[in-house]
PDB file of N, CA and C in Angstrom:
ATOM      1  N   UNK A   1       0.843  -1.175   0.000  1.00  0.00           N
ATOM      2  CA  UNK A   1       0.000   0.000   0.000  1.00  0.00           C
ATOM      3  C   UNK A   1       0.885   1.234   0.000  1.00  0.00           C
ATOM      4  N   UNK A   2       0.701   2.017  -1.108  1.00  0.00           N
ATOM      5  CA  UNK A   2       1.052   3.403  -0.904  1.00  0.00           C
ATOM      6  C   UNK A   2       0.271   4.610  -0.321  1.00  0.00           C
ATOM      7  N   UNK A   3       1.399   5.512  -0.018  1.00  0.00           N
ATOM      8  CA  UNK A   3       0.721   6.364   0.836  1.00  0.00           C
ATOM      9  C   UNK A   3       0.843   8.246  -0.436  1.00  0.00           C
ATOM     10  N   UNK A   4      -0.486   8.787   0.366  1.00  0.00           N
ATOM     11  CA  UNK A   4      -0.735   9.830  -1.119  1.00  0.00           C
ATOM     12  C   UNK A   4      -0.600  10.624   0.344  1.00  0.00           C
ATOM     13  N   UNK A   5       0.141  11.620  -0.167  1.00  0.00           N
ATOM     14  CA  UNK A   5      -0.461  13.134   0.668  1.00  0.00           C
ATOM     15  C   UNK A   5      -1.194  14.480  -0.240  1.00  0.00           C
ATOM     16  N   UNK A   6      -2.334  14.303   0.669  1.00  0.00           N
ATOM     17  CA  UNK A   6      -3.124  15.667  -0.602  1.00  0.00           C
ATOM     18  C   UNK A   6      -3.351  16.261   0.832  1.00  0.00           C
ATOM     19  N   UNK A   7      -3.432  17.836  -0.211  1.00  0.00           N
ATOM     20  CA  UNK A   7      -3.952  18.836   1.346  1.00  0.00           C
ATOM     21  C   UNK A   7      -5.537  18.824   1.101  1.00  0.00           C
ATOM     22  N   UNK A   8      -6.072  18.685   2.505  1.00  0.00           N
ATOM     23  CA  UNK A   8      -7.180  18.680   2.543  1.00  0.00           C
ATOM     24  C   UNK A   8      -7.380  20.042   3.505  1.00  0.00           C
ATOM     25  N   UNK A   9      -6.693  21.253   3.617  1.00  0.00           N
ATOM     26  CA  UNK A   9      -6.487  22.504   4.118  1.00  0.00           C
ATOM     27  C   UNK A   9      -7.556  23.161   3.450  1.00  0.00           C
ATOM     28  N   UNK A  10      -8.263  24.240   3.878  1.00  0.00           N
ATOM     29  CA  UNK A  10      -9.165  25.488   2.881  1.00  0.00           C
ATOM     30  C   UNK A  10     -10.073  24.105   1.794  1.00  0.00           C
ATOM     31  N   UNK A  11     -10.309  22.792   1.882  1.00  0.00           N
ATOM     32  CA  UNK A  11     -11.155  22.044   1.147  1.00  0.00           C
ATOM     33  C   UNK A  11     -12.667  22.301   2.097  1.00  0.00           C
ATOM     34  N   UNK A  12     -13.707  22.454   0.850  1.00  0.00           N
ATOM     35  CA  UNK A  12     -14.942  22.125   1.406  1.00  0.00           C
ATOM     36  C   UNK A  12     -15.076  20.776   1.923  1.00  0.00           C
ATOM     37  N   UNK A  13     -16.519  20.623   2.750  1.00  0.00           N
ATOM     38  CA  UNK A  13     -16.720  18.923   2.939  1.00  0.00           C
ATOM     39  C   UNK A  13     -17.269  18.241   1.724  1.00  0.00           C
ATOM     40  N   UNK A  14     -17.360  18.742   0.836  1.00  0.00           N
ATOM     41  CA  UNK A  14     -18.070  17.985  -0.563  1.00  0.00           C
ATOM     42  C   UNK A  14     -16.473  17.339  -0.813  1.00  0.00           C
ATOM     43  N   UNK A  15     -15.313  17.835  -1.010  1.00  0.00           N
ATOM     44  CA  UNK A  15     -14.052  17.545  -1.114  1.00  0.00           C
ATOM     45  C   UNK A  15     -13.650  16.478  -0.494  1.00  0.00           C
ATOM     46  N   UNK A  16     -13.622  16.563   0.547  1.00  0.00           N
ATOM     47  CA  UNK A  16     -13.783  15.941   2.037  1.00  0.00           C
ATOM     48  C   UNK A  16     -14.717  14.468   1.924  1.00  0.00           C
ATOM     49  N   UNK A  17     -15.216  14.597   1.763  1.00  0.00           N
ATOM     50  CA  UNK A  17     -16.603  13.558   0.769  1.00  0.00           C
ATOM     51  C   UNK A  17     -16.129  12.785  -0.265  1.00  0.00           C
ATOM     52  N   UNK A  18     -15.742  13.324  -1.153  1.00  0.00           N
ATOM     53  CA  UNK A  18     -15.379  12.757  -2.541  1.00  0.00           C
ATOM     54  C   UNK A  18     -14.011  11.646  -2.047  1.00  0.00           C
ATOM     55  N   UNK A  19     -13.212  12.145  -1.388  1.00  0.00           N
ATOM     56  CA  UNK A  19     -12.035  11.625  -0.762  1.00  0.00           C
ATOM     57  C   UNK A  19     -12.297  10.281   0.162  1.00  0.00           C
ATOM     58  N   UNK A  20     -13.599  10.458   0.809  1.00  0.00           N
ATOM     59  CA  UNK A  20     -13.976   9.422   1.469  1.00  0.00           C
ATOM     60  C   UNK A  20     -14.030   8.702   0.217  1.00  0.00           C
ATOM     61  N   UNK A  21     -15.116   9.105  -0.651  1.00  0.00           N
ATOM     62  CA  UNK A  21     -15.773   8.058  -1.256  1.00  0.00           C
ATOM     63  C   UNK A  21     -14.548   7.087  -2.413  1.00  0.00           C
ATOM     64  N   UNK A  22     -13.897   7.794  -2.802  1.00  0.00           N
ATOM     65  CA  UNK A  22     -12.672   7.390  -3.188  1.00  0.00           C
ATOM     66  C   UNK A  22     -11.537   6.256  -2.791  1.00  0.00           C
ATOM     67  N   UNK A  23     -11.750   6.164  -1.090  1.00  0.00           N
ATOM     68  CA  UNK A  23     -11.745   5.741  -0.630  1.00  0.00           C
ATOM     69  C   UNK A  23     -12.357   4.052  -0.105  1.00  0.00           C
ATOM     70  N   UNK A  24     -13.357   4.212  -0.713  1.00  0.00           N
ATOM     71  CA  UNK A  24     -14.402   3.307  -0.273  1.00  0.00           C
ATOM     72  C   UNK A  24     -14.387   2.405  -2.015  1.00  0.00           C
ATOM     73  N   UNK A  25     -14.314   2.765  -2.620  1.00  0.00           N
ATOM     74  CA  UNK A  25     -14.435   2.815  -3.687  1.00  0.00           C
ATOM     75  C   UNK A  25     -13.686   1.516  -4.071  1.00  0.00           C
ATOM     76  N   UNK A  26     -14.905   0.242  -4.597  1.00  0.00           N
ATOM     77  CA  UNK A  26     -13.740  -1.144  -4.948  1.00  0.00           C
ATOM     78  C   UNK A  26     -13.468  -1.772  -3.957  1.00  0.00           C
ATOM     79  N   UNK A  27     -14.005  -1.657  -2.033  1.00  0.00           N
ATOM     80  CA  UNK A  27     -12.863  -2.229  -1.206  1.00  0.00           C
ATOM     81  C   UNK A  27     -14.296  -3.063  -0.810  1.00  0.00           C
ATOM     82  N   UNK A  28     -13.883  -4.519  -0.938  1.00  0.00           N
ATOM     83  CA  UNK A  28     -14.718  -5.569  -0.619  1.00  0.00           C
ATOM     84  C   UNK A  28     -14.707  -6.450   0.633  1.00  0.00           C
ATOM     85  N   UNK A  29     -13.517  -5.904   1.096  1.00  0.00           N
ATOM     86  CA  UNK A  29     -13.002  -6.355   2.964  1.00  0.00           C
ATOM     87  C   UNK A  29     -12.030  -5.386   2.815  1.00  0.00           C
ATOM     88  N   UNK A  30     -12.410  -4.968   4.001  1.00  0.00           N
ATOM     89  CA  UNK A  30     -11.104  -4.072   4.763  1.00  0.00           C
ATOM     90  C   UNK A  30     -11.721  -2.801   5.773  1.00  0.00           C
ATOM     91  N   UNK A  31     -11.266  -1.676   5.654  1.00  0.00           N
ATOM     92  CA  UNK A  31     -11.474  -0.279   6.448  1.00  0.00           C
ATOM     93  C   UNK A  31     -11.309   0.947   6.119  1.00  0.00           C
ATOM     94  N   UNK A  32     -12.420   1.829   6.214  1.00  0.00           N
ATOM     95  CA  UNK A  32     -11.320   3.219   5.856  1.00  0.00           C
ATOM     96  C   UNK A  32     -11.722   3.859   7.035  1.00  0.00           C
ATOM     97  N   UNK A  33     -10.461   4.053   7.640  1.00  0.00           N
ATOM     98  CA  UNK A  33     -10.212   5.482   8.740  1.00  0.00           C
ATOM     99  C   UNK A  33     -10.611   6.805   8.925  1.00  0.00           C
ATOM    100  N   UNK A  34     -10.709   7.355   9.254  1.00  0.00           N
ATOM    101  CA  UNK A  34     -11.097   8.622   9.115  1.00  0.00           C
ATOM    102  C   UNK A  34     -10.469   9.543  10.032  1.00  0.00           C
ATOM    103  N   UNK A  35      -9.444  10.492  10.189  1.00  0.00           N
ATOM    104  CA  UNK A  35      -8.735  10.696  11.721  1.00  0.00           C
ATOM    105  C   UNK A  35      -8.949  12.418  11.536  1.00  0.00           C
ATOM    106  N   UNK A  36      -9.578  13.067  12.745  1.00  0.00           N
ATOM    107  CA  UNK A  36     -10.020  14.118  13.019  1.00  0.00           C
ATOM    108  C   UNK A  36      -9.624  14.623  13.931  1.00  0.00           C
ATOM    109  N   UNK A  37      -8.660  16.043  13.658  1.00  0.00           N
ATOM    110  CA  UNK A  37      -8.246  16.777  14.526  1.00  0.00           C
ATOM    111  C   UNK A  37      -8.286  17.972  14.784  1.00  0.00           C
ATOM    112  N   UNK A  38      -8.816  18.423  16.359  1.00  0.00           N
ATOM    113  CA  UNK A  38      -9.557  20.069  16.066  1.00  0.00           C
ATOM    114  C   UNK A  38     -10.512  19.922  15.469  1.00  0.00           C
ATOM    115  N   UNK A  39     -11.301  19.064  15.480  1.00  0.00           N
ATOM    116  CA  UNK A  39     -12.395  19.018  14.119  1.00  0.00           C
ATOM    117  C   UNK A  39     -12.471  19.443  12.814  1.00  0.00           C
ATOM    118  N   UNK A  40     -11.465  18.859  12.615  1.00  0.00           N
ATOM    119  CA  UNK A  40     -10.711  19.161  10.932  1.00  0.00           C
ATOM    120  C   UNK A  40     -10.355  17.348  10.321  1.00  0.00           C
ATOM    121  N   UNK A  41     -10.803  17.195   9.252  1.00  0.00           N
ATOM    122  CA  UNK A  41      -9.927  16.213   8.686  1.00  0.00           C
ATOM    123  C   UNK A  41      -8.984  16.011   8.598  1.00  0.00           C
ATOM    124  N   UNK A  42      -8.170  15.338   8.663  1.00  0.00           N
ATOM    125  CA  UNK A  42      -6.399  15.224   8.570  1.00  0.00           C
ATOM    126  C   UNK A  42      -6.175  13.918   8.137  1.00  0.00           C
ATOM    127  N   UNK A  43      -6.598  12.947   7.722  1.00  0.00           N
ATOM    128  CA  UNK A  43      -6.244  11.562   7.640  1.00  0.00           C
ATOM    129  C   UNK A  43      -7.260  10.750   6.906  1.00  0.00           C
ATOM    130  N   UNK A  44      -7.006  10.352   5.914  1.00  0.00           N
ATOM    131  CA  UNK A  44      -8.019   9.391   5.321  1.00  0.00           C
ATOM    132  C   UNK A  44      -7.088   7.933   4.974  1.00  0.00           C
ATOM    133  N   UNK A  45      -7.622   6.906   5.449  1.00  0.00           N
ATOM    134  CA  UNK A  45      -6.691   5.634   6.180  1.00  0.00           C
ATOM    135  C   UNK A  45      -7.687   4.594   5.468  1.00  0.00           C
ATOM    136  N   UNK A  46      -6.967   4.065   4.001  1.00  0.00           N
ATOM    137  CA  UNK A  46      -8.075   2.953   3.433  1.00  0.00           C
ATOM    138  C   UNK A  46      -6.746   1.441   3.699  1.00  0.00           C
ATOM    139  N   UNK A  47      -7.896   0.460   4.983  1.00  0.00           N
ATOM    140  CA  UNK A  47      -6.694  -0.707   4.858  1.00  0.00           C
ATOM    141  C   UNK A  47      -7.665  -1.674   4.055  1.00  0.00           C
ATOM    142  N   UNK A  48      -7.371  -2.233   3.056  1.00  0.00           N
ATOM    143  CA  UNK A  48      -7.660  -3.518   2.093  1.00  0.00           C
ATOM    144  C   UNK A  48      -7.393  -4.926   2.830  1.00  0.00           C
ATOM    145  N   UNK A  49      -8.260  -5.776   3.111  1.00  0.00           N
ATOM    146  CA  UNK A  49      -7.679  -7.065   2.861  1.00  0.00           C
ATOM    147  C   UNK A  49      -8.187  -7.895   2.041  1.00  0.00           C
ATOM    148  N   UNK A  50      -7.282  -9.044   1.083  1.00  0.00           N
ATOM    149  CA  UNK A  50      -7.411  -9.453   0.635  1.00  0.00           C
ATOM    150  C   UNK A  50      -7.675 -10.959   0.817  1.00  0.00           C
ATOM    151  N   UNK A  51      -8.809 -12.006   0.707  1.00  0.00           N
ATOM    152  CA  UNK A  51      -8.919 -13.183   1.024  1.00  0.00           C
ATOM    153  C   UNK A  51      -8.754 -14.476  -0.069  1.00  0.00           C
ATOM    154  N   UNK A  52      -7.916 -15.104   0.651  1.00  0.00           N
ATOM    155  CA  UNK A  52      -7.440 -16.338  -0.495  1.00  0.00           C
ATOM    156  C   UNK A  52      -8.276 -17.372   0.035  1.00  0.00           C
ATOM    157  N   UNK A  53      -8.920 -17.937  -0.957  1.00  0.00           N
ATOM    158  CA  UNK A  53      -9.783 -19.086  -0.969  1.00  0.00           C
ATOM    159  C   UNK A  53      -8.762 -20.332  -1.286  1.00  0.00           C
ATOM    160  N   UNK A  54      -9.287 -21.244  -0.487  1.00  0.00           N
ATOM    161  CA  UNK A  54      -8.674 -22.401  -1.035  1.00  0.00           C
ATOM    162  C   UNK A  54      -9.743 -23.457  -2.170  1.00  0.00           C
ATOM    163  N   UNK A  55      -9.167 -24.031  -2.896  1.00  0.00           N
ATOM    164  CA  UNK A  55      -9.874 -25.147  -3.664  1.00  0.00           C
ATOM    165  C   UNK A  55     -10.757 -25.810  -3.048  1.00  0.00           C
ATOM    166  N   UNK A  56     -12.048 -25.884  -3.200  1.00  0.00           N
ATOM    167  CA  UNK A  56     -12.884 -26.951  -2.264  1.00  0.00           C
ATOM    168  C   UNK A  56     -12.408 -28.248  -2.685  1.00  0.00           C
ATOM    169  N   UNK A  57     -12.234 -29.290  -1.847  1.00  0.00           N
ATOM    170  CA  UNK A  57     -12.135 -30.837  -2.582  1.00  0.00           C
ATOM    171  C   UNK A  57     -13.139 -31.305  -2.026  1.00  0.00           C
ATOM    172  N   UNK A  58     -13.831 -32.000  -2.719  1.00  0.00           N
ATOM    173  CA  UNK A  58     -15.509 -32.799  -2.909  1.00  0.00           C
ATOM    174  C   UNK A  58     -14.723 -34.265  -2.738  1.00  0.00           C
ATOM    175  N   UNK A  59     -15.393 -35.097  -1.884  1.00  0.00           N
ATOM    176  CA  UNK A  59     -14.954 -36.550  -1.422  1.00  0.00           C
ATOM    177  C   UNK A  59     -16.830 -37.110  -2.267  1.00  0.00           C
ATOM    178  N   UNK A  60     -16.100 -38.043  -3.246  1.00  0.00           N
ATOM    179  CA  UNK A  60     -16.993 -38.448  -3.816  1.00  0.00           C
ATOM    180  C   UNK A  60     -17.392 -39.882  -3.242  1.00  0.00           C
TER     181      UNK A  60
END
C-alpha cells in the first residue's frame, strides 16, 4: 500500500466527501479510517484485505 499526501487545508466537505468516497471505492473487505483533529480532517486511512480461498475438494 502506498501512501498519497493531498492537502485537505481550505477544502470544502463535498471535497472531504469525494475523498472518502474514493476511498471506499472497490474495497470488498477491509477499512477506511477517518482521523479528526480540532475538528478538521487530517487523515483518510483505506486498509484492504485481501482473502485467499482455497480449492474446495468434494470426497466423492
Amino acid at each position: 500500500m502506498t501512501a498519497t499526501l493531498r492537502n485537505l487545508e481550505g477544502q470544502d466537505e463535498a471535497s472531504i466527501l469525494r475523498e472518502i468516497q474514493t476511498a471506499l471505492h472497490g474495497l470488498k473487505f477491509g477499512s477506511v479510517e477517518i482521523t479528526v483533529h480540532n475538528g478538521q480532517v487530517v487523515q483518510i486511512e483505506r486498509k484492504e484485505k485481501i482473502r485467499l480461498q482455497q480449492p474446495s475438494t468434494k470426497n466423492s
